[in-house]
Protein backbone atom coordinates (compact mmCIF):
# COMPACT_ATOMS: atom_id res chain seq x y z
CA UNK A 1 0.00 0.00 0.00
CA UNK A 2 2.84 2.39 1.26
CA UNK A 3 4.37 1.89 -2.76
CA UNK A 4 0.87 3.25 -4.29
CA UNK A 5 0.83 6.00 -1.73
CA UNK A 6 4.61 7.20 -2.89
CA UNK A 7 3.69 6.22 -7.01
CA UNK A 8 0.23 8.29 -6.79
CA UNK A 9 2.53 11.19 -4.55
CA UNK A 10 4.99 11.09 -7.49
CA UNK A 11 2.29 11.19 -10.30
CA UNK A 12 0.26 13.69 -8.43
CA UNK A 13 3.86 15.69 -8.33
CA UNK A 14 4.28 15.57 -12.14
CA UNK A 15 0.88 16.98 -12.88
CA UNK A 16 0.93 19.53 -10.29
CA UNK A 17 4.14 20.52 -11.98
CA UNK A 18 2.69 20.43 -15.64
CA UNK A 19 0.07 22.64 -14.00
CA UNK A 20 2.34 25.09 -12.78
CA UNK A 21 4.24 25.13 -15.88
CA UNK A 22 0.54 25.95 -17.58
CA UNK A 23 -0.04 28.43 -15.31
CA UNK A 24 3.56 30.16 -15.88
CA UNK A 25 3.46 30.40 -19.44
CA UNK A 26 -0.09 31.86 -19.46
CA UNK A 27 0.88 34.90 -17.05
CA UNK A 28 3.86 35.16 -19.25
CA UNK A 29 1.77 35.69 -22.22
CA UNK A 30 -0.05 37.75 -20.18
CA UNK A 31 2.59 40.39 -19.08
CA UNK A 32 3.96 39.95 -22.86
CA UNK A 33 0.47 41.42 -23.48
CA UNK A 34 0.26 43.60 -21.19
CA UNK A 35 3.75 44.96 -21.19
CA UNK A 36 2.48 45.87 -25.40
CA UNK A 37 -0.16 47.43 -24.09
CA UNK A 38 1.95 49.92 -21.77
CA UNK A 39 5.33 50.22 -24.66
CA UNK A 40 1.60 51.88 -27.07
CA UNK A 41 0.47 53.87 -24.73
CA UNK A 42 3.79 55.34 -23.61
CA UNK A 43 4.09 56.17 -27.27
CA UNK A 44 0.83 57.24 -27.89
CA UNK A 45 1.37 59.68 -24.50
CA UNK A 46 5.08 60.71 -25.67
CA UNK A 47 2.68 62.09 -29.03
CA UNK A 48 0.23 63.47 -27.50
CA UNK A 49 2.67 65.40 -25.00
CA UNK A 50 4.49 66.86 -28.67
CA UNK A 51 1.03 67.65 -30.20
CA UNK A 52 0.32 69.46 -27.04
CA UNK A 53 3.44 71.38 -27.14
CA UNK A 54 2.63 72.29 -30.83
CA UNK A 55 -0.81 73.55 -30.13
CA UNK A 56 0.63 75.73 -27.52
CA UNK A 57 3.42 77.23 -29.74
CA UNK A 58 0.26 77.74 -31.79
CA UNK A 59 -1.39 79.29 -29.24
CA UNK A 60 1.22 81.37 -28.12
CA UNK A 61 1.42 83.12 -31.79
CA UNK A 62 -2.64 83.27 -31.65
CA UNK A 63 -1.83 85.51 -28.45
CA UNK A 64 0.89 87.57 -30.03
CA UNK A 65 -1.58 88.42 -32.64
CA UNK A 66 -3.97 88.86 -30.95
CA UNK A 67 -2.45 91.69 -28.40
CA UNK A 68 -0.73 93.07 -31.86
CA UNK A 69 -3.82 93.31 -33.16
CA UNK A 70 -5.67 94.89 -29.78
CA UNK A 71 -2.65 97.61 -29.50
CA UNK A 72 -3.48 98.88 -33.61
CA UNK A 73 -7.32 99.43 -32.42
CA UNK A 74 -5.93 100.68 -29.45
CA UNK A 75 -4.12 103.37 -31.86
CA UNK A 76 -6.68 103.46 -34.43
CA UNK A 77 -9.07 104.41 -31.91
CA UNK A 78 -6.64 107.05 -30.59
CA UNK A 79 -6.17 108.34 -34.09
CA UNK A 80 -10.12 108.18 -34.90
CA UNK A 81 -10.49 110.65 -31.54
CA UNK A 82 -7.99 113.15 -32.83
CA UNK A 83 -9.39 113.42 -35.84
CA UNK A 84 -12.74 113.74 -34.59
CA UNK A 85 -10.88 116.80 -32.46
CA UNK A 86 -9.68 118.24 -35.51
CA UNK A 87 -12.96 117.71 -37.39
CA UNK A 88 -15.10 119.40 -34.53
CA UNK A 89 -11.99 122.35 -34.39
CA UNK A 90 -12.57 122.95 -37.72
CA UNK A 91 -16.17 123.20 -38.30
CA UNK A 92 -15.90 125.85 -35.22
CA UNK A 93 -13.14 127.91 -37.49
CA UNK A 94 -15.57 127.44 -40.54
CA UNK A 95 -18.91 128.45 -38.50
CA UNK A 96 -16.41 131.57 -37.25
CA UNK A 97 -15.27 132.16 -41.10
CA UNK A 98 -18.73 131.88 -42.11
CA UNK A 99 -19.57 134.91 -39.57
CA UNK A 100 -17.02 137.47 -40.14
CA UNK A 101 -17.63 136.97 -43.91
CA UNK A 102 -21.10 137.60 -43.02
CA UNK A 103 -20.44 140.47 -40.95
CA UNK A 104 -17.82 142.05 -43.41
CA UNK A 105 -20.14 141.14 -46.01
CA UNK A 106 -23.07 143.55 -44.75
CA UNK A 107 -20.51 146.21 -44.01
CA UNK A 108 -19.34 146.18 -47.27
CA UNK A 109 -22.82 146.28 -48.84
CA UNK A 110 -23.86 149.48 -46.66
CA UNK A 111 -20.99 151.33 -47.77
CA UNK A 112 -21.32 150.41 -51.20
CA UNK A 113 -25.19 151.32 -50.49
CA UNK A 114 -24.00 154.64 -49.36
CA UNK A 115 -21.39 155.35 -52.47
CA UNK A 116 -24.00 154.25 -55.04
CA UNK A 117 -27.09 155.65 -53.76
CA UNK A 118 -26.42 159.00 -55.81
CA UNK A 119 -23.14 158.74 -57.84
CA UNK A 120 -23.34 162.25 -58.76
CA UNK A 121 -24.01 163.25 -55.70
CA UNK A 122 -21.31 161.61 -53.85
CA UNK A 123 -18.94 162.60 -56.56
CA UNK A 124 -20.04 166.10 -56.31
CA UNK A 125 -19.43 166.26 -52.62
CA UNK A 126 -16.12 164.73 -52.96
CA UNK A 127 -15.18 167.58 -55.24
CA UNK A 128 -16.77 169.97 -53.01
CA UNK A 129 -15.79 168.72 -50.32
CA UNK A 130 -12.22 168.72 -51.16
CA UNK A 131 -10.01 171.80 -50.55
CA UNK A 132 -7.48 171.69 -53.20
CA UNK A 133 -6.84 169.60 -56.37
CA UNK A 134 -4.37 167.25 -53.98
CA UNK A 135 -7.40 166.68 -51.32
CA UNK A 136 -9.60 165.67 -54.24
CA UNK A 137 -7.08 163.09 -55.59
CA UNK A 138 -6.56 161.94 -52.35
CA UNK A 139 -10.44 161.60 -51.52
CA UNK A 140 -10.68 159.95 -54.37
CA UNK A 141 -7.98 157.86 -54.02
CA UNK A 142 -9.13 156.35 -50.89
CA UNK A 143 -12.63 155.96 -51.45
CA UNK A 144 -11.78 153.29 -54.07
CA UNK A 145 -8.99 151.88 -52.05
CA UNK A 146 -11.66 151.29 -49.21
CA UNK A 147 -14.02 149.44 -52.00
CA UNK A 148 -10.69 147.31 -53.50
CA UNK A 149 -9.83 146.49 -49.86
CA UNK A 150 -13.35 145.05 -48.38
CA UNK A 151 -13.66 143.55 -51.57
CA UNK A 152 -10.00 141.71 -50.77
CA UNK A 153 -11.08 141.28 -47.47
CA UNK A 154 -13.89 138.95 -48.75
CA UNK A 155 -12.49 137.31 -51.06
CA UNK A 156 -9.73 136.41 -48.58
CA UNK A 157 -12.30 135.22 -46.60
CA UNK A 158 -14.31 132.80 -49.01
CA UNK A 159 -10.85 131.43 -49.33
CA UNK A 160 -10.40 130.53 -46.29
CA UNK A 161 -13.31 129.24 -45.65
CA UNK A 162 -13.16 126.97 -48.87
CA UNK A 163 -9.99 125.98 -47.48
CA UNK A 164 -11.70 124.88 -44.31
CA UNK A 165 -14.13 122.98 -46.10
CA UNK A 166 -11.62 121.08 -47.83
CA UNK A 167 -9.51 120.37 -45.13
CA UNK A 168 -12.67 119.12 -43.36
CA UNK A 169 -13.64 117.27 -46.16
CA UNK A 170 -10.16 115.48 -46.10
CA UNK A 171 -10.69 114.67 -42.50
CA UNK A 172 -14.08 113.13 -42.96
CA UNK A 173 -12.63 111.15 -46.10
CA UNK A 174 -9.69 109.96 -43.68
CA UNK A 175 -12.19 109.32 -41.07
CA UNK A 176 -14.43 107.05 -43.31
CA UNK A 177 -11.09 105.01 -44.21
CA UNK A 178 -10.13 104.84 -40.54
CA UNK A 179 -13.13 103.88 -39.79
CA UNK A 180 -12.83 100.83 -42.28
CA UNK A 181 -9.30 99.93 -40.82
CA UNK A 182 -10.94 99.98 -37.45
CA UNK A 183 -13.84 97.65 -37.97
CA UNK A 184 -11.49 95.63 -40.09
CA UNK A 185 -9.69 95.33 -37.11
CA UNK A 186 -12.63 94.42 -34.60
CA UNK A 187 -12.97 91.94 -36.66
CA UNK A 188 -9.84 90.26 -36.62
CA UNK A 189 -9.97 90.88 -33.22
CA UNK A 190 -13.02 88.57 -33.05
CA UNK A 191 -11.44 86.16 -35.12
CA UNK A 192 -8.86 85.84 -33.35
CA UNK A 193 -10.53 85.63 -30.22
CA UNK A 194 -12.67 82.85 -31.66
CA UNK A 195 -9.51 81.12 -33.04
CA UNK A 196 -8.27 81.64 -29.58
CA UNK A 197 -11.00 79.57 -28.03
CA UNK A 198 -10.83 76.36 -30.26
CA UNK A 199 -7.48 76.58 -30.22
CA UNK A 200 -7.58 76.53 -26.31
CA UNK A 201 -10.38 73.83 -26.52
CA UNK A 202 -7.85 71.95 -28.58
CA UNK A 203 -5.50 71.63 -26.07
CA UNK A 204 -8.06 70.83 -23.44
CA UNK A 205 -8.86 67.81 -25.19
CA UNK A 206 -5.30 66.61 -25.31
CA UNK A 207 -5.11 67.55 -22.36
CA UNK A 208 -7.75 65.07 -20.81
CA UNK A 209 -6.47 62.35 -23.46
CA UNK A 210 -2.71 63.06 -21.89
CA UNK A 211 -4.56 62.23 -18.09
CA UNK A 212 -6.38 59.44 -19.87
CA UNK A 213 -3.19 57.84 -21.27
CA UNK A 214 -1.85 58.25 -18.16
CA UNK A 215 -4.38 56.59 -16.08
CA UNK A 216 -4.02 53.80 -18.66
CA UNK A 217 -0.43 53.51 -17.80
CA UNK A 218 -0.50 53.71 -14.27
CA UNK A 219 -3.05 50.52 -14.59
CA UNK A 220 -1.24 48.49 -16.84
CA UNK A 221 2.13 49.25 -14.81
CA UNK A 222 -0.17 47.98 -11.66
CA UNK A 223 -1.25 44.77 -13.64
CA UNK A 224 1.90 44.09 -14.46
CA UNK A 225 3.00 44.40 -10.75
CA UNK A 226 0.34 42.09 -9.96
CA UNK A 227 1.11 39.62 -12.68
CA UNK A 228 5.17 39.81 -11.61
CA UNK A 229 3.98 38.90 -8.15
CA UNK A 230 1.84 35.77 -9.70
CA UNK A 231 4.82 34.64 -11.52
CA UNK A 232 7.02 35.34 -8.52
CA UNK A 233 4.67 33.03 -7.02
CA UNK A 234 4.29 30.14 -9.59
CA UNK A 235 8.16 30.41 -9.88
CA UNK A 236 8.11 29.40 -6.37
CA UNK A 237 5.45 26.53 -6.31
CA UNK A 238 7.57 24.62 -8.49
CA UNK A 239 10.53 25.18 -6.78
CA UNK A 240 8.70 23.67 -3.67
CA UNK A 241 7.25 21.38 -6.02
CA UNK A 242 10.32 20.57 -7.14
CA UNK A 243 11.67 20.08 -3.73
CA UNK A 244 8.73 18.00 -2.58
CA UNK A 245 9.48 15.84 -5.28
CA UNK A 246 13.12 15.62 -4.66
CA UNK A 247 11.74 15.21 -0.92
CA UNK A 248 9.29 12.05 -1.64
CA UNK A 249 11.88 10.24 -3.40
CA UNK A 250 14.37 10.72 -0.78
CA UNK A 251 11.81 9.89 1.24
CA UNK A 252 11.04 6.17 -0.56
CA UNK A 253 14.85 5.85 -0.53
CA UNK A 254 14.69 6.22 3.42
CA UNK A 255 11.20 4.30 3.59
CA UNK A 256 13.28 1.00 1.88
CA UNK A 257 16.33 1.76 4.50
CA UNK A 258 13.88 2.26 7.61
CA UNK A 259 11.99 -1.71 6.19
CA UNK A 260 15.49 -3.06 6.51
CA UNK A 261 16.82 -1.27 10.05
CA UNK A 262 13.38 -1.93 11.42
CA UNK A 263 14.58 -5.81 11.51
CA UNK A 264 16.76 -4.88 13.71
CA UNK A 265 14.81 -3.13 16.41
CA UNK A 266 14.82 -4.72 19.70
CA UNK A 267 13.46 -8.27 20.50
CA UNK A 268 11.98 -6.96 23.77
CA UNK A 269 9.41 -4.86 22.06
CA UNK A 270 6.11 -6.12 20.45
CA UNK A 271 6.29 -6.61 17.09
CA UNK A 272 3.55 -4.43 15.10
CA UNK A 273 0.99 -6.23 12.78
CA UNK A 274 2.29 -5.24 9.35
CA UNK A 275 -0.50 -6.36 6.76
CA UNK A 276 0.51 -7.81 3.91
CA UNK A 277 1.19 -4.64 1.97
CA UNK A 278 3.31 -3.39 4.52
CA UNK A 279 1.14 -0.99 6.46
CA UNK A 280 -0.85 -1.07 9.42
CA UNK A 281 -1.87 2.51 10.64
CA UNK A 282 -4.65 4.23 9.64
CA UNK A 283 -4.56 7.11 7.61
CA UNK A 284 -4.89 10.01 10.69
CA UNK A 285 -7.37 12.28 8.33
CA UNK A 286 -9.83 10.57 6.72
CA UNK A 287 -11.39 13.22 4.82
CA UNK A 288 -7.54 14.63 3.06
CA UNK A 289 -4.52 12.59 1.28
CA UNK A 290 -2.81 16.09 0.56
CA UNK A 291 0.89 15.50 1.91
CA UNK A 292 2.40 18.77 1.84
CA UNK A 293 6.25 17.95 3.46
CA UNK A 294 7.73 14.24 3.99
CA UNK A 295 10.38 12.64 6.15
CA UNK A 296 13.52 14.12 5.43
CA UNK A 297 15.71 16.54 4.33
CA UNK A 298 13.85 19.77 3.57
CA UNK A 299 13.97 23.97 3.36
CA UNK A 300 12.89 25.40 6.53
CA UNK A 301 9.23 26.95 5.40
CA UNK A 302 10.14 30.45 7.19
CA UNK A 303 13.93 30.72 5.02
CA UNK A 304 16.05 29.51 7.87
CA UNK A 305 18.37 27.27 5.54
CA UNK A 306 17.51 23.78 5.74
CA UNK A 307 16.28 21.41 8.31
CA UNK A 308 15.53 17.15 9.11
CA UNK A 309 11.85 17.20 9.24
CA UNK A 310 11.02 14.08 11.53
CA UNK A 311 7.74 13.61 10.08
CA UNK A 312 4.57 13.64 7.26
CA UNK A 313 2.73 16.58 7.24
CA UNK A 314 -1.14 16.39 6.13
CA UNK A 315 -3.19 19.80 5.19
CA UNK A 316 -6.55 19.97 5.83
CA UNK A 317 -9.11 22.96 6.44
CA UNK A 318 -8.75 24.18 10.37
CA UNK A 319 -11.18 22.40 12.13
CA UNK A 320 -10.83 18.77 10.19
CA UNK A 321 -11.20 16.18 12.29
CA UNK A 322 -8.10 13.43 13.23
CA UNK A 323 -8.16 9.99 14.58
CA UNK A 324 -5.99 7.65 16.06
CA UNK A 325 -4.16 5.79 13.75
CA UNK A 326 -4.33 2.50 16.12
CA UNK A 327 -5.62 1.18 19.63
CA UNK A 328 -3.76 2.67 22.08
CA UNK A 329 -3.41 5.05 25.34
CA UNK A 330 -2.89 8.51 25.00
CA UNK A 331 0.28 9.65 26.72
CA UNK A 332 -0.09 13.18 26.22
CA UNK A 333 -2.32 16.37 25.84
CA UNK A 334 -1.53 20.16 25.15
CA UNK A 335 1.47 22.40 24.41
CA UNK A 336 4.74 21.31 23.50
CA UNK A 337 6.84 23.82 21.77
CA UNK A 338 7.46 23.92 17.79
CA UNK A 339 4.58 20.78 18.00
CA UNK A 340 2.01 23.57 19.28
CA UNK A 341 -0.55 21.72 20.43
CA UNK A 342 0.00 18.46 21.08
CA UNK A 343 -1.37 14.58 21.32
CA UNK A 344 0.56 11.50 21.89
CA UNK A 345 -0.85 7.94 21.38
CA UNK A 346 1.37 5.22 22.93
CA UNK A 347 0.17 1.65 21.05
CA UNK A 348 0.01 -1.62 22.01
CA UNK A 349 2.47 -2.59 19.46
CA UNK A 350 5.35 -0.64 20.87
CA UNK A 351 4.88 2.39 18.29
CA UNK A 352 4.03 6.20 19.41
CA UNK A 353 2.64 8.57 17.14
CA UNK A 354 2.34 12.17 17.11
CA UNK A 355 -0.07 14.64 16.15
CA UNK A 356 0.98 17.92 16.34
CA UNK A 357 -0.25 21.80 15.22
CA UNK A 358 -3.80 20.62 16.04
CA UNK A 359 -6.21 23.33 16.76
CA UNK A 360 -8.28 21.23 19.70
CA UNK A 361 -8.73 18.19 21.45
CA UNK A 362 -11.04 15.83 21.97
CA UNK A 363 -9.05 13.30 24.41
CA UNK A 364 -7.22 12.93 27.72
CA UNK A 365 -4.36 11.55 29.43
CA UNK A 366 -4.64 8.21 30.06
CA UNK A 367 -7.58 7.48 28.05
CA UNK A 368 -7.88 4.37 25.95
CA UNK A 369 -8.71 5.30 22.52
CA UNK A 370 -9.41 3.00 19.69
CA UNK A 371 -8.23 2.98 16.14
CA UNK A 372 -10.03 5.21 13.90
CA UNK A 373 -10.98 7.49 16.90
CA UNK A 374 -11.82 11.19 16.98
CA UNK A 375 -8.92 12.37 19.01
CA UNK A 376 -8.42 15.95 17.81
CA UNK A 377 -8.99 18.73 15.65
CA UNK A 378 -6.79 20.45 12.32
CA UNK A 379 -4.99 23.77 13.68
CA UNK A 380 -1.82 26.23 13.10
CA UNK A 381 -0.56 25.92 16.66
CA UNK A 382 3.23 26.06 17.13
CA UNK A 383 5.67 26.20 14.29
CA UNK A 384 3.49 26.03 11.59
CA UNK A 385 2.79 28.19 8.08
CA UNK A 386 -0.86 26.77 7.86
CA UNK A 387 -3.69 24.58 8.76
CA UNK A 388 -1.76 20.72 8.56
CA UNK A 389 -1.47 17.70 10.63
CA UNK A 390 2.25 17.25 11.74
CA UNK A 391 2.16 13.10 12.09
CA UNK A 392 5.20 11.16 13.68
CA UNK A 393 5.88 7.38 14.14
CA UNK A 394 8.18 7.04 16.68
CA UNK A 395 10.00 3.06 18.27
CA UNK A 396 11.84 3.54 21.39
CA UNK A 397 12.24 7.47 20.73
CA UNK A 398 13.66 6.89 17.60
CA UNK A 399 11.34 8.97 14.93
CA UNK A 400 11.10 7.44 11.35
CA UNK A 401 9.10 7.78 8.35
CA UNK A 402 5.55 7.69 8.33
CA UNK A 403 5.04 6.35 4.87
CA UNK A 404 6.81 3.09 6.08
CA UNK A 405 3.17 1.87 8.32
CA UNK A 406 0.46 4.12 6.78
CA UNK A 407 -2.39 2.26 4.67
C-alpha cells in the first residue's frame, strides 16, 4: 500500500508541476500582453505630449496676434479721436469764417449802399468837399482803395473758408477710411478671439487624453505588478514542487532503508501487525490525502536554511477532524513547543505517534482510545505556516518515516 501512496505522490507531483508550468506560461503571455499594451500607450502619450506642445506654440502666436492686433485698435481708436478733435476744431473755425464773412459782407454792402445811392451826388461832394486839387485826388484815391480792400477782405475770406471745407472734407474722407481699418480690425480681433477659443479647446482635449493615457499607464504598470507577483509566485510553487518531489523520493529511498533497520529493532518490544502490503496505521485524516512535506531533508518553510523534518505533514481545512491511527493510550495532551498543540498515542504494538499543530482536542491523558478514533482537531498551533497535521511514528524514541506503516 505504502508503494501506491509514494507512485500516486509522485504522479500527483508531475501533474501539479505540468500545472504550474501551464499556469507560468499563461501569465507570461499575459505580461507579454500587457507589457504591449503599456510600450503603445507610452508612445501614444510621448505624441500626444508633442502635439500638445505644438498647439501651444500655436497658441502662443494666436496671443501675439492677438495683443498686436488689440494695441493697432488701441491706436486706431486714438487716431479716430484726434481726428474727430480736428474735425469738430474745424467746423468751429468754418462756423467763425462763415460769420465774419457775413459780418464784413453787410458792411461792405452798406458802404457800397451809401457810395451808389447817388453817384453824382457823392462825386459832387467829394469835389466839393475837397479843398485843393491834392485833397480831391486823395479823396478819391481812398474811397476806391476802401471798396478794392473790403472787396479783398472777402475774397480772402471765401478762401479761407473753402480751405476749411476742404480740409474738413479730407478729414471726414480719412475718417471714413479709418473707420474701415478699425472695424477691419474688430474683426480680426473677433477672429482671433474665436480662433483663440478652439485653439484653447484643442489643447483641453489633449489635455484630458494626456490624463487618460496616463491613467491607462498607471493601470497596466499595476497589472503588471500584480502579474510579476503571480509569476514570482508560480516560480516558487515549483521550486517547492520541485523540492517536494526531490523530498518524496528521498523519502522512498529512506522508507526501503527504515523496512530493513526496522529488523533490527529490539526483540523486547512487540512486534507491530504489518498487513501484507506493509502498512498497518490508519490514515490520521480521513477526509484529506494532501501531503504537503515528507520525512527528510527539507527547506525550513520560514527561510532559515535547511532542516531534518522528523515527520509527514497532512493539510486539511482548520477544524478537520483526526483519529488515532491504532488502539492505544494517550500519553499526552496540550502544548509542547514547535509541536504547538499536542497529542501522543502510545500503542500496544510498541509504536508512538504524534499529532501535532492541532487546533483542539477531543481526548485525555490516560484514556484508551481506539483505532479510527476522533482524538483531535486540524490547527496552526506552534511552528506552523498553515492549517496541517504534523504526524510522527516514533519506536523507542527513535522517529522514522511515516510512509513506512500508513495504509
Amino acid at each position: 500500500m505504502k508503494k501506491k501512496i509514494v507512485a500516486l505522490a509522485l504522479c500527483m507531483m508531475l501533474m501539479t508541476n505540468a500545472v504550474y508550468a501551464d499556469k507560468l506560461t499563461e501569465l507570461n503571455n499575459e505580461k507579454k500582453a500587457k507589457t504591449s499594451d503599456l510600450n503603445e500607450s507610452k508612445s501614444n502619450l510621448n505624441k500626444l505630449k508633442d502635439d500638445k506642445d505644438a498647439e501651444l506654440e500655436k497658441l502662443k502666436n494666436i496671443n501675439l496676434k492677438l495683443t498686436q492686433t488689440q494695441s493697432e485698435l488701441a491706436i486706431q481708436q486714438q487716431e479716430l479721436a484726434k481726428i474727430n478733435k480736428s474735425i469738430d476744431d474745424t467746423k468751429k473755425e468754418i462756423e467763425n469764417y462763415k460769420s465774419s464773412i457775413s459780418q464784413k459782407t453787410k458792411e461792405f454792402q452798406k458802404r457800397l449802399k451809401g457810395m451808389y445811392i447817388s453817384k453824382d451826388g457823392a462825386k459832387v461832394d467829394v469835389l466839393f468837399g475837397s479843398g485843393n486839387l491834392n485833397d480831391l485826388l486823395n479823396n478819391v484815391s481812398l474811397m476806391n482803395y476802401i471798396a478794392r480792400f473790403d472787396k479783398n477782405l472777402l475774397n480772402d475770406l471765401k478762401h479761407e473758408k473753402i480751405s476749411l471745407d476742404y480740409k474738413q472734407d479730407e478729414l471726414k474722407s480719412k475718417m471714413q477710411t479709418m473707420e474701415i481699418v478699425k472695424k477691419n480690425l474688430e474683426l480680426k480681433v473677433v477672429a482671433l478671439n474665436d480662433t483663440l477659443a478652439e485653439q484653447q479647446k484643442l489643447i483641453d482635449d489633449i489635455s484630458k487624453n494626456v490624463s487618460m493615457t496616463e491613467s491607462e499607464i498607471s493601470s497596466l504598470i499595476k497589472e503588471l505588478e500584480k502579474i510579476d507577483g503571480k509569476i514570482d509566485q508560480e516560480k516558487k510553487a515549483i521550486l517547492q514542487a520541485k523540492l517536494l518531489a526531490a523530498q518524496r523520493a528521498q523519502a522512498e529511498k529512506r522508507r526501503r532503508e527504515m523496512l530493513q533497520r526496522n529488523k533490527a529493532f529490539n526483540t523486547n518490544i512487540s512486534a507491530p501487525v504489518i498487513n501484507n502490503d506493509g502498512a498497518y496505521l490508519q490514515w490520521p485524516v480521513p477526509s484529506s490525502h494532501r501531503m504537503t512535506s515528507f520525512y527528510g531533508w527539507r527547506s525550513d518553510p520560514f527561510g532559515h536554511g535547511s532542516g531534518f523534518h522528523t515527520g509527514l505533514d497532512i493539510a486539511a481545512p482548520l477544524g478537520t477532524q483526526i483519529v488515532s491511527a491504532e488502539d492505544g493510550v494517550v500519553v499526552h495532551v496540550g502544548w509542547s513547543g514547535g509541536y504547538g498543540n499536542l497529542v501522543k498515542v502510545q500503542h500496544d504494538n510498541g509504536a508512538l505517534t504524534y499529532y501535532g499543530h492541532l487546533s483542539g482536542f477531543n481526548c485525555s491523558v490516560g484514556q484508551r482510545v481506539k483505532r479510527g478514533q476522533l482524538i483531535a482537531y486540524m490547527g496552526s498551533t506552534g511552528y506552523s505556516t498553515g492549517p496541517h497535521l504534523h504526524f510522527e511514528v516514533r519506536f523507542n524514541g527513535q522517529h522514522t518515516d511515516p510512509l513506512n506503516y500508513l495504509r
